[in-house]
Protein backbone atom coordinates (compact mmCIF):
# COMPACT_ATOMS: atom_id res chain seq x y z
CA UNK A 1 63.36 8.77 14.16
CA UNK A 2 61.84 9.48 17.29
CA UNK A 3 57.88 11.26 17.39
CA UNK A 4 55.96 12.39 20.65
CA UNK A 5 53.05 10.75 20.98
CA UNK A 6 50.76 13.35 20.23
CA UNK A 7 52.68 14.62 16.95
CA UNK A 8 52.01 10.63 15.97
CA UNK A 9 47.94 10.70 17.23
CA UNK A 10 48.32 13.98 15.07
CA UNK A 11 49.26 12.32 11.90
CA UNK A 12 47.23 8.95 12.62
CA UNK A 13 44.31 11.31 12.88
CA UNK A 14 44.78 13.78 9.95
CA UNK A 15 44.66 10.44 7.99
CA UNK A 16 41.65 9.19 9.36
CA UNK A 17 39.89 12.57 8.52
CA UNK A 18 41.19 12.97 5.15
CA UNK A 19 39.74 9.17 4.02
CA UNK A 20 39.22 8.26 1.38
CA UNK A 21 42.25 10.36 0.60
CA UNK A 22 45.37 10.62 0.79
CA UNK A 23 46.66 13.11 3.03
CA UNK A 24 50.61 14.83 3.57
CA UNK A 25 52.33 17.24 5.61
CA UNK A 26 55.31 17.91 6.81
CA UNK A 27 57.63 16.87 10.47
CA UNK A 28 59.40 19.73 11.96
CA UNK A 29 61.59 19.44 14.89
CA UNK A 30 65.06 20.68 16.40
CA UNK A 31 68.38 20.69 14.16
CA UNK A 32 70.77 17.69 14.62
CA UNK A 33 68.74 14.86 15.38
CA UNK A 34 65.34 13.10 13.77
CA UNK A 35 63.12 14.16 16.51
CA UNK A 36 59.89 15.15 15.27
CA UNK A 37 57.93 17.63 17.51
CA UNK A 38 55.63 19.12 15.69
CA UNK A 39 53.94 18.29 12.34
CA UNK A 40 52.18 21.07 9.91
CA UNK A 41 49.32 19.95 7.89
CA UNK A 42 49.76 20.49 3.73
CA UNK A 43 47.41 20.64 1.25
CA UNK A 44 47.68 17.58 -1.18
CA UNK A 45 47.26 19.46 -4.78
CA UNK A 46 46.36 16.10 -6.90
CA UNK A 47 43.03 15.77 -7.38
CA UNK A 48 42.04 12.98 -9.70
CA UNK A 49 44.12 10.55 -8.20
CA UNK A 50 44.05 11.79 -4.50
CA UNK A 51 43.19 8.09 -3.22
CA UNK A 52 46.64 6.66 -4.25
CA UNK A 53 48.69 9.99 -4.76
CA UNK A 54 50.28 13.04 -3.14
CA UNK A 55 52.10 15.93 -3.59
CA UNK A 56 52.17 18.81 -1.41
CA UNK A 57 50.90 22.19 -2.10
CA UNK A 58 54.23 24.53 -2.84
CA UNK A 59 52.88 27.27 -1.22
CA UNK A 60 52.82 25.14 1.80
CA UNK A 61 55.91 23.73 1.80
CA UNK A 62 57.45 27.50 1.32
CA UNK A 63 54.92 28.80 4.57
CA UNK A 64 55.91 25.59 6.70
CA UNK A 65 59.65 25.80 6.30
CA UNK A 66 59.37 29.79 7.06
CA UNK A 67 57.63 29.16 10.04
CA UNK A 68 60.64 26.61 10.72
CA UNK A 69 63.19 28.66 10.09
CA UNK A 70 61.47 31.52 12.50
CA UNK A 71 61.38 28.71 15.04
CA UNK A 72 64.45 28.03 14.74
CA UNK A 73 63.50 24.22 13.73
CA UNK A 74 64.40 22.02 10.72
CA UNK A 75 61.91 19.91 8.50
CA UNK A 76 62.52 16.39 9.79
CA UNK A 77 60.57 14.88 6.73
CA UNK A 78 56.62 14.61 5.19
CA UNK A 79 54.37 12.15 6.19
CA UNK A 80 51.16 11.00 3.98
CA UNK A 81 48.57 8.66 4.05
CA UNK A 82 47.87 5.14 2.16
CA UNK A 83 43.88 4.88 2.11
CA UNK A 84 43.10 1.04 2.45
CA UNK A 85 46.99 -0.05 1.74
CA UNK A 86 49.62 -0.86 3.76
CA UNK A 87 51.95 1.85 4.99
CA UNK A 88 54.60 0.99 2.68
CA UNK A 89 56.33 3.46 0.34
CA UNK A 90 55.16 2.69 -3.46
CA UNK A 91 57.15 3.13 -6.39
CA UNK A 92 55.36 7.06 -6.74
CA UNK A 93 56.87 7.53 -3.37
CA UNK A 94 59.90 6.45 -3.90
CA UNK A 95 60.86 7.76 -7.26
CA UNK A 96 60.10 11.35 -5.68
CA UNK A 97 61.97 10.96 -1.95
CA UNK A 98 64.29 13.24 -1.32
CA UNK A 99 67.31 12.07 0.37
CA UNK A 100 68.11 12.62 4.27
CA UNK A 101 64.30 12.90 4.71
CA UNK A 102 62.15 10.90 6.63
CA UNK A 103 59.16 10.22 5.56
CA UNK A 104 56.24 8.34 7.18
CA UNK A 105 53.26 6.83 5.90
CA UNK A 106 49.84 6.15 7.62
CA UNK A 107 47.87 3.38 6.73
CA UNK A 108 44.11 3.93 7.06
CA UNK A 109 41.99 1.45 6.94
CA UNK A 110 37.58 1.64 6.47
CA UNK A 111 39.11 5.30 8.15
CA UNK A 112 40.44 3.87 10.75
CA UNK A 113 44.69 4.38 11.30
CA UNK A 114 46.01 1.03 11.40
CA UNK A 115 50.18 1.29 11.24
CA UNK A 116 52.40 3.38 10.05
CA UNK A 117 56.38 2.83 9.41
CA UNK A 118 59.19 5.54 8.29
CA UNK A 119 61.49 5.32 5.52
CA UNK A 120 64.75 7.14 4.40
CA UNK A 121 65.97 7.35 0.96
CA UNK A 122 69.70 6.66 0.11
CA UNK A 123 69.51 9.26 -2.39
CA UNK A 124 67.24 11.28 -4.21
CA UNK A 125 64.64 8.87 -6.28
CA UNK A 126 64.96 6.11 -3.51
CA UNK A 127 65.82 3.22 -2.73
CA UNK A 128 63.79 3.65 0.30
CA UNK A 129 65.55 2.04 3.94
CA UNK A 130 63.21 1.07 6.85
CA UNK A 131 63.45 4.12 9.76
CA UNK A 132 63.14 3.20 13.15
CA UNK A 133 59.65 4.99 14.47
CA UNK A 134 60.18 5.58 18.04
CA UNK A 135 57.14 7.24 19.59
CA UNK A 136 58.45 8.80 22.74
């Protein structure tokens, strides 16, 4: 997957502002290839366990991929944050990928952004493969 640089600093700093949270939202881009352009901030709906859990708001997800579609771009994949983990996919995130998706987690650290690495699922419910993040 390749990511400009600022759609990266975008999602490196929506983590750091959401700490101790975790944070999601989604990676748009142009049809045909996994370059992400732009990425559209979600609301994460869990609430007692919002420092090791996400899901995105519906609502969201329906707005986001309308404004997509009226752009004439494709969701890439979701990104999220892991507050004082590493940025690699648990068993939560895997069991609920979605195949074809990329999906790329943040790890924040004392707030701070510290890595981050992508993932695609082979099918629906994982097993998560390592991505290739390219920022461009």
């Amino acid at each position: 997957m390749k990511i400009s640089r600022d759609t990266m600093e975008a999602i490196r700093s929506h983590g750091a502002q959401g700490y101790p949270h975790e944070i999601c939202g989604i990676m748009i881009g142009p049809p045909g290839n996994r370059t992400v352009t732009e990425v559209k901030r979600a609301r994460n709906i869990i609430v007692e366990r919002a420092r090791d859990r996400y899901e995105i708001d519906p609502r969201d997800h329906i707005r986001i991929q309308r404004e997509a579609d009226a752009a004439g771009l494709d969701i890439i994949g979701y990104y999220h944050s892991h507050p004082d983990h590493p940025a690699q996919a648990s068993r939560f995130d895997t069991e609920r990928a979605w195949a074809g998706y990329v999906y790329v987690i943040v790890a924040i650290q004392d707030g701070k952004p510290v890595d981050a690495n992508a993932f695609v699922a082979e099918r629906d419910g994982g097993p998560f493969n390592p991505e290739p993040l390219e920022v461009i």
